[in-house]
N, C-alpha and C. Protein backbone atom coordinates (compact mmCIF):
# COMPACT_ATOMS: atom_id res chain seq x y z
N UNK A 1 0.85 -1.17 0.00
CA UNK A 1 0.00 0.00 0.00
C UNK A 1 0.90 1.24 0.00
N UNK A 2 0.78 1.86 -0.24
CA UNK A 2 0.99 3.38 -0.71
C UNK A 2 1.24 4.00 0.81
N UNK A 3 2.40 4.70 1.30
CA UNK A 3 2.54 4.90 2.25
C UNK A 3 2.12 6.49 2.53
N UNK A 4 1.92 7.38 1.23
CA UNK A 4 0.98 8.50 0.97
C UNK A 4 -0.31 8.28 1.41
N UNK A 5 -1.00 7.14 1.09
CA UNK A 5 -2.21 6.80 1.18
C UNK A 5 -2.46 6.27 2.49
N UNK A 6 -1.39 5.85 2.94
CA UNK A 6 -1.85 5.34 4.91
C UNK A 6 -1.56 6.33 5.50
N UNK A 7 -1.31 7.28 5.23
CA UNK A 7 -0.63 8.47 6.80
C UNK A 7 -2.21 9.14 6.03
N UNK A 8 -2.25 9.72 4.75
CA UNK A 8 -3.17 10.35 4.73
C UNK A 8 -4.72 9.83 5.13
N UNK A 9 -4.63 8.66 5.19
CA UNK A 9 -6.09 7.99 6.21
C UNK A 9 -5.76 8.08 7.18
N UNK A 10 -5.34 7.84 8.33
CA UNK A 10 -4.89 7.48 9.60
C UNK A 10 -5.00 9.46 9.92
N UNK A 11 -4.20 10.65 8.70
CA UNK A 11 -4.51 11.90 9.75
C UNK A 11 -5.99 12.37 9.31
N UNK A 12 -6.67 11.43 8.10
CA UNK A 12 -7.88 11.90 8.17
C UNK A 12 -8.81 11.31 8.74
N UNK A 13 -8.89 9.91 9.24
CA UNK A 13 -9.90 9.35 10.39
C UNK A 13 -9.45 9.48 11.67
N UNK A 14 -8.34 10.13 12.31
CA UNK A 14 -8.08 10.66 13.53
C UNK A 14 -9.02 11.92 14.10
N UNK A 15 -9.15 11.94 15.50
CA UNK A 15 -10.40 12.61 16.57
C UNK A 15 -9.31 13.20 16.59
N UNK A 16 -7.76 12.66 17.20
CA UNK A 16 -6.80 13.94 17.32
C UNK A 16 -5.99 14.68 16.20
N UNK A 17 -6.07 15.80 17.11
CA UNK A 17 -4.78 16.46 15.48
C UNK A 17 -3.58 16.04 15.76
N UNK A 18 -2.87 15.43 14.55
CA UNK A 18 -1.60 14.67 14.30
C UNK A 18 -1.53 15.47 13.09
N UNK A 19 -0.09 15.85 13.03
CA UNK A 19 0.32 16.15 11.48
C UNK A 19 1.02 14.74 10.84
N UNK A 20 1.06 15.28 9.17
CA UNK A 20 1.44 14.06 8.47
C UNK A 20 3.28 13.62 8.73
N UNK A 21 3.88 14.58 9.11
CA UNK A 21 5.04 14.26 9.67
C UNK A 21 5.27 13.36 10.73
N UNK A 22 4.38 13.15 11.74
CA UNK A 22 4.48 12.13 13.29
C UNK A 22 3.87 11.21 12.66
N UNK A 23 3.28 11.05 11.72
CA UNK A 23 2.66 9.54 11.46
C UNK A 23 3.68 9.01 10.58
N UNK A 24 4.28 10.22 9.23
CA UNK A 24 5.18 9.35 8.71
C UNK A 24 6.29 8.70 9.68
N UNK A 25 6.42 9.44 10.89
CA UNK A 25 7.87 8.98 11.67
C UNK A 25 7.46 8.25 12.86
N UNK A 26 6.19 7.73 12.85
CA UNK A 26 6.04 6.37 13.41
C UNK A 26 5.41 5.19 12.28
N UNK A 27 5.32 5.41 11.09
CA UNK A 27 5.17 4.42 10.18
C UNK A 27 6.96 3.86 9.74
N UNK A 28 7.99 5.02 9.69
CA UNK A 28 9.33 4.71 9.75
C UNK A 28 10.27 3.80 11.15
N UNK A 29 9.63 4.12 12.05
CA UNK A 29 10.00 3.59 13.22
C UNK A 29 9.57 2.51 13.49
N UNK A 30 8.40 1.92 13.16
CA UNK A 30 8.00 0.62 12.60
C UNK A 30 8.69 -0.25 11.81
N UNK A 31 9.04 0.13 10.46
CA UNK A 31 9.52 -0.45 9.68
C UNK A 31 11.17 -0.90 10.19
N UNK A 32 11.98 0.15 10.83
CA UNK A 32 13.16 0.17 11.72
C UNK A 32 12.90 -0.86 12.46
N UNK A 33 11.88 -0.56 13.66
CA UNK A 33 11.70 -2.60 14.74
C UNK A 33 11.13 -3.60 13.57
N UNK A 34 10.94 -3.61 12.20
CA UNK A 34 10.61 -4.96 11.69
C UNK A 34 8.99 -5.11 11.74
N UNK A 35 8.10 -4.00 12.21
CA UNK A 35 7.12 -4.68 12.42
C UNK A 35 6.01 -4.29 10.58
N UNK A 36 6.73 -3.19 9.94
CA UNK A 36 6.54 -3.23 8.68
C UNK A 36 7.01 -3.63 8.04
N UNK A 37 7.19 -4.19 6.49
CA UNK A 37 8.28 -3.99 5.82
C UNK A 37 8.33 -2.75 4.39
N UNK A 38 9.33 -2.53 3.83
CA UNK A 38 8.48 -1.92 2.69
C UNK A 38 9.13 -2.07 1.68
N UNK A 39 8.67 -1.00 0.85
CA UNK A 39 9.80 -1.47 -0.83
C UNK A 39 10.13 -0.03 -1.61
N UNK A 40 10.40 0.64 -2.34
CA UNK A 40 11.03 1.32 -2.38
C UNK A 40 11.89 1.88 -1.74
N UNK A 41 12.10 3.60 -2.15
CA UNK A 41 13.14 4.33 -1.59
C UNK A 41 12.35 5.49 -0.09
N UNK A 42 12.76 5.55 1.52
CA UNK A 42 12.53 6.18 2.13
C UNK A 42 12.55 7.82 2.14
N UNK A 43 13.49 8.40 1.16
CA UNK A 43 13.74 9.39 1.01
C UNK A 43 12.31 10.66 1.21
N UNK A 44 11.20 9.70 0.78
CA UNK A 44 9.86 10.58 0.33
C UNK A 44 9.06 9.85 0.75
N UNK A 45 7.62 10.32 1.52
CA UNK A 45 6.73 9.35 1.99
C UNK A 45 5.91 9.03 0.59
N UNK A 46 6.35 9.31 -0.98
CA UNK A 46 5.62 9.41 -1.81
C UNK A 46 6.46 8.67 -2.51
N UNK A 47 7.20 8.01 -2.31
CA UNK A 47 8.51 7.01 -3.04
C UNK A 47 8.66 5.70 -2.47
N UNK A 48 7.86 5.09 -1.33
CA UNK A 48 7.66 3.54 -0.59
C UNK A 48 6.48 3.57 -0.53
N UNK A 49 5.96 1.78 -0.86
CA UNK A 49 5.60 1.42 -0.21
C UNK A 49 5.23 0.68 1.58
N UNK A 50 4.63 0.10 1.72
CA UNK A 50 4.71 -0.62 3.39
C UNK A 50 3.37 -1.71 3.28
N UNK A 51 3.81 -2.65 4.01
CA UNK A 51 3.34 -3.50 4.20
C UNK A 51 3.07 -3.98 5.39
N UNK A 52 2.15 -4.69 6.01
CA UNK A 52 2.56 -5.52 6.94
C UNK A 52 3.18 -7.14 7.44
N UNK A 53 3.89 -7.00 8.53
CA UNK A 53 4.43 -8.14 8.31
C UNK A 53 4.01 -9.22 9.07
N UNK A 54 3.01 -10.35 8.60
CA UNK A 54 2.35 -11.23 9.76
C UNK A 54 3.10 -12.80 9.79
C-alpha cells in the first residue's frame, strides 16, 4: 500500500490532530523494529511502499 495513502487515512480518520510528519515517523520507526516492511526508496513518503508483516 501506498505509504501516501496510509498516513493520509490514519490523519484523516483521527479525533486527534496529528500532522502528516508524526505519522510518517512512526510508520518509519516501525519499519526500523521490523514490524513493517516496505519497498522502495525512504527518502519521500511518496517514493515507498509498506506492508505488513504477519
Amino acid at each position: 500500500m501506498n505509504a501516501t495513502r496510509v498516513i493520509g487515512e490514519v490523519v484523516g480518520l483521527s479525533e486527534q490532530v496529528v500532522s502528516d510528519a508524526w505519522i510518517e515517523y512512526r510508520v518509519r520507526s516501525l519499519i526500523h523494529l521490523g514490524l513493517l516492511s516496505y519497498e522502495g526508496d525512504l527518502q519521500s513518503m511518496r517514493m515507498y511502499k509498506i506492508k505488513d508483516i504477519k
